[in-house]
Protein backbone atom coordinates (compact mmCIF):
# COMPACT_ATOMS: atom_id res chain seq x y z
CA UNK A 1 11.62 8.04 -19.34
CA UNK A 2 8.13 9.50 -18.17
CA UNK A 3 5.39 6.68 -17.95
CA UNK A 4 2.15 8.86 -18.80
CA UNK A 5 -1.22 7.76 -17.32
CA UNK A 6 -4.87 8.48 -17.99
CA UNK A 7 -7.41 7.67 -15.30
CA UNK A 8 -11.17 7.80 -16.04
CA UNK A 9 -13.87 6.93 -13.44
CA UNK A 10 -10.88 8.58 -11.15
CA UNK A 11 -13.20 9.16 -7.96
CA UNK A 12 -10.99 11.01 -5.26
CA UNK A 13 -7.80 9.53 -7.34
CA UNK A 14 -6.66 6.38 -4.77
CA UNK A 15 -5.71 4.13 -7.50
CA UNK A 16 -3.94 7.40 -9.16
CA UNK A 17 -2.05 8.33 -6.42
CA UNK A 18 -0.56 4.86 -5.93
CA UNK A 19 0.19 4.84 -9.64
CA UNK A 20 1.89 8.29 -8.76
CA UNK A 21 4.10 6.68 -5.79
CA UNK A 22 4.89 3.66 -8.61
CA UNK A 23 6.34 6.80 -11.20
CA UNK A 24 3.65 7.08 -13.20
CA UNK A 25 2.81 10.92 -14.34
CA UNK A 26 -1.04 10.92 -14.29
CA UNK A 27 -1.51 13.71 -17.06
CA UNK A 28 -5.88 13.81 -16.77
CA UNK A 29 -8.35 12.27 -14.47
CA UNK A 30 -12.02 12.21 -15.80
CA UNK A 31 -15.01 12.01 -13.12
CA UNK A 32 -18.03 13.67 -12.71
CA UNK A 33 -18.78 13.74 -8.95
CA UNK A 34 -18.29 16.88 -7.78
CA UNK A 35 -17.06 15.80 -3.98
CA UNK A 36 -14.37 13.55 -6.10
CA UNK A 37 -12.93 16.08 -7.71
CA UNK A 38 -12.41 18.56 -5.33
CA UNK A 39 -10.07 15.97 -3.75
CA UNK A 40 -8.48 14.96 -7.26
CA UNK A 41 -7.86 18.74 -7.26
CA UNK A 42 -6.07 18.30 -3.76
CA UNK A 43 -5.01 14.57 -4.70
CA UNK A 44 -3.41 15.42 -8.41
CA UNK A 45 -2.12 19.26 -8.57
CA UNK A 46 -0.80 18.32 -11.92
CA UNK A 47 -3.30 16.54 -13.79
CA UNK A 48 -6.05 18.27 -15.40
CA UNK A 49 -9.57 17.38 -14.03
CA UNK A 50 -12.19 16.44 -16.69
CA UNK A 51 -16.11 15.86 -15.76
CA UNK A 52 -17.57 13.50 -18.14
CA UNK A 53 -16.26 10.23 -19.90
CA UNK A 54 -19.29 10.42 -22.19
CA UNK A 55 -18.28 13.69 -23.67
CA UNK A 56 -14.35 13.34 -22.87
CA UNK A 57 -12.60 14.88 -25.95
CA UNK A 58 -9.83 12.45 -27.27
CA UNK A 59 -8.26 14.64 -29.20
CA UNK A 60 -7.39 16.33 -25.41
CA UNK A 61 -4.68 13.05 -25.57
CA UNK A 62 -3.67 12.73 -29.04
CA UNK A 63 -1.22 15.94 -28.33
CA UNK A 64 1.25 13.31 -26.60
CA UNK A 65 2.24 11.85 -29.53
CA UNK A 66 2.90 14.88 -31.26
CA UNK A 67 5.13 15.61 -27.93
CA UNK A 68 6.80 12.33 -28.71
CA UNK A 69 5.42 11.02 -25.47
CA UNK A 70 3.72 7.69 -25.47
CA UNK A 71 0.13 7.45 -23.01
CA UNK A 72 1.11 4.21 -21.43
CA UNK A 73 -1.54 3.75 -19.39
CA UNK A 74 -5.35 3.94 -18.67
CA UNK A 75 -6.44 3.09 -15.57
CA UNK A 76 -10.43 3.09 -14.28
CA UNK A 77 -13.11 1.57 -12.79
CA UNK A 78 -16.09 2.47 -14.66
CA UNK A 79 -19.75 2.26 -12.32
CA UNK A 80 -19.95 -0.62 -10.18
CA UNK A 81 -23.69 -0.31 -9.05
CA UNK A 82 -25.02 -2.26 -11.88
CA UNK A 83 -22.57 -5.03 -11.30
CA UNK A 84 -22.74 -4.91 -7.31
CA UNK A 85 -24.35 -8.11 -5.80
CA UNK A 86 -25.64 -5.38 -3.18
CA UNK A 87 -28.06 -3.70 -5.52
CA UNK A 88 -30.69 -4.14 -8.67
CA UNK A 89 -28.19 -6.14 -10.99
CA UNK A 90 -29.18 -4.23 -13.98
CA UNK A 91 -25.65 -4.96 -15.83
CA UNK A 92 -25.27 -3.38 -19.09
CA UNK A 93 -29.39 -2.58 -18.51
CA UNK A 94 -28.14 0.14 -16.39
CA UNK A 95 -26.91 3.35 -18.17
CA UNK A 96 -24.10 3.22 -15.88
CA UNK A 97 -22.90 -0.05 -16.67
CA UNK A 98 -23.11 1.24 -20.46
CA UNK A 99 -20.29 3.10 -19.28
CA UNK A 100 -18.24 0.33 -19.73
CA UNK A 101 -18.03 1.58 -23.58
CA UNK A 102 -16.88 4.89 -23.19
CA UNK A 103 -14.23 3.30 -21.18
CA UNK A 104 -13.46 0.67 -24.06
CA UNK A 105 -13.60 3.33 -26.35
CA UNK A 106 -11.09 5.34 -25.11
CA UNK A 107 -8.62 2.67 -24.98
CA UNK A 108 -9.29 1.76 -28.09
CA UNK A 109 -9.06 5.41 -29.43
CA UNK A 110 -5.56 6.24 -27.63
CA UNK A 111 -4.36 2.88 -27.33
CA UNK A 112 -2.15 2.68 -24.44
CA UNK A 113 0.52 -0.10 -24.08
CA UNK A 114 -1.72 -1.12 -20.97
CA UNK A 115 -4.91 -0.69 -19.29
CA UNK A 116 -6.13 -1.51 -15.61
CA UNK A 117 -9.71 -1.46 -15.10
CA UNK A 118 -11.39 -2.70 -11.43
CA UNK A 119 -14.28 -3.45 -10.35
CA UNK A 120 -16.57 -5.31 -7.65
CA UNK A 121 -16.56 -9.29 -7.08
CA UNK A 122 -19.98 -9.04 -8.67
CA UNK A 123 -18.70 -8.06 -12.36
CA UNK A 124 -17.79 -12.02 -12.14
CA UNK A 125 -21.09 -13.34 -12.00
CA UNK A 126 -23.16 -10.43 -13.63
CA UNK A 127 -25.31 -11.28 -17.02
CA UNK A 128 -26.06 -10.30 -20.19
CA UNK A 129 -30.12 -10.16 -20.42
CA UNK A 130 -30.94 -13.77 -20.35
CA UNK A 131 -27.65 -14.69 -20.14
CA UNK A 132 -25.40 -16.70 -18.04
CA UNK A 133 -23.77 -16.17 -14.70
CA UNK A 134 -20.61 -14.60 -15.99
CA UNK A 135 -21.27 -13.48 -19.23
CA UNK A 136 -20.95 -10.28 -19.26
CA UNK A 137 -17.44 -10.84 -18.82
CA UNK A 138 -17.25 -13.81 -21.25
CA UNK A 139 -19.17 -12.22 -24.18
CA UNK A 140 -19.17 -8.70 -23.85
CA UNK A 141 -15.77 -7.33 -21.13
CA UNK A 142 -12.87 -9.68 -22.61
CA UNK A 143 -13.65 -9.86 -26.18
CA UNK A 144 -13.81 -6.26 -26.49
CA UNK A 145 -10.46 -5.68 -25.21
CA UNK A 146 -9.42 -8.98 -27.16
CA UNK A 147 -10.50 -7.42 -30.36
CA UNK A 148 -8.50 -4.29 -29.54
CA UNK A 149 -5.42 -6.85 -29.42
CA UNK A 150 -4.71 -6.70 -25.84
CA UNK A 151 -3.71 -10.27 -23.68
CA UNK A 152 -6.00 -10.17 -20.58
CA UNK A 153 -4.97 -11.03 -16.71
CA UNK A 154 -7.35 -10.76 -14.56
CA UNK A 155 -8.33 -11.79 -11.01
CA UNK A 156 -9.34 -10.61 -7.69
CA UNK A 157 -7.43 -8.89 -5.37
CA UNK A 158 -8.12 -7.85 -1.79
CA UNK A 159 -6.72 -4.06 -0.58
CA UNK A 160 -5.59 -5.97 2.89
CA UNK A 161 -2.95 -7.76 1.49
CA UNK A 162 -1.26 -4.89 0.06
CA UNK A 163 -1.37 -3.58 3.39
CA UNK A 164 -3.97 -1.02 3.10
CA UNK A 165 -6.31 -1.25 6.42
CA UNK A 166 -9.94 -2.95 4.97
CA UNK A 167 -11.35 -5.68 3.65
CA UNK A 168 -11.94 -4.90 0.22
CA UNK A 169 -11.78 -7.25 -2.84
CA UNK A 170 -12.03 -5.92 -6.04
CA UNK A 171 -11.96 -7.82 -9.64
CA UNK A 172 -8.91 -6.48 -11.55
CA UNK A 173 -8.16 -7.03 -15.51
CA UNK A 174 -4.92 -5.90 -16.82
C-alpha cells in the first residue's frame, strides 16, 4: 500500500528524502526559496514543487481521495527565526512565525493520519506576548493540534545520533 506524504516548509527536501528511503511517496513539497527548490527539483523528480504555503491550494490534495488514496502524512518545519534563541525572538510577532497557521491549517484541511513538524530548541522556551517561557507551545502549538483531535509526542532529537555527521538538535512533535 502507498504511504502518501505532503511536505511544506520542504527547504532542499532532507527530511523528505529520508521519508522517501522509509517508503513514503512524497506527492508535493511547498517552499518558497528559490535555491531550495532547485534542489527539491533534483532531490524529488516526482513530487510537484509548490512556492507558497500562504496561497497553497488545498483542493491541489483533495484529488487523493477521489483516487482512493489516503494523504498519510504532512511533514514540515514552518520558520524557525522567530523561535531561534540566536535572533530577535519575535514568536508569533514575526510574520514568519504566523506561519505556523498555514501549517495548522493544512492539516486540519486534509487531515492526514499523522503529522511531523520540527523545529529549533528555542520553540521550547519561546512566548506568547507577555507570556511565559514556553507558552507558545502550551497555549497556542499543542492545543491547536489537540483541537484537531490528534495525540501529541514530542521531544528533542539530535541529527548525531541517527548517525548523520553534526550536532544538530531539533524539537520534534508527532
Amino acid at each position: 500500500m502507498t504511504k502518501i506524504h505532503l511536505s511544506i516548509f520542504s527547504g532542499a527536501g532532507g527530511l523528505d528524502i529520508g521519508l522517501e528511503m522509509a517508503g513514503w511517496n512524497t506527492l508535493a513539497c511547498v517552499e518558497n526559496n528559490k535555491d531550495c527548490q532547485k534542489t527539491l527539483q533534483h532531490n524529488m523528480p516526482n513530487a510537484t514543487i509548490y512556492s507558497d504555503v500562504t496561497s497553497f491550494d488545498i483542493a491541489n490534495f483533495k484529488w487523493c481521495t477521489l483516487k482512493g488514496l489516503d494523504l498519510d502524512l504532512i511533514s514540515g518545519g514552518p520558520p524557525c527565526q522567530p523561535f531561534s534563541t540566536a535572533g530577535k525572538r519575535q514568536g508569533l510577532n514575526d510574520d514568519r512565525g504566523k506561519l505556523f497557521f498555514n501549517y495548522a491549517n493544512i492539516i486540519k484541511e486534509l487531515n492526514p493520519k499523522f503529522f511531523i513538524m520540527e523545529n529549533v530548541r528555542g520553540l521550547l522556551s519561546a512566548a506568547v506576548p507577555n507570556g511565559k517561557p514556553g507558552s507558545v507551545l502550551s497555549s497556542v502549538i499543542y492545543p491547536t493540534f489537540q483541537l484537531m483531535g490528534y495525540e501529541l509526542a514530542a521531544g528533542l532529537l539530535n541529527a548525531r545520533d541517527f548517525g548523520v555527521a553534526q550536532n544538530r538538535v531539533r524539537f520534534i512533535i508527532f
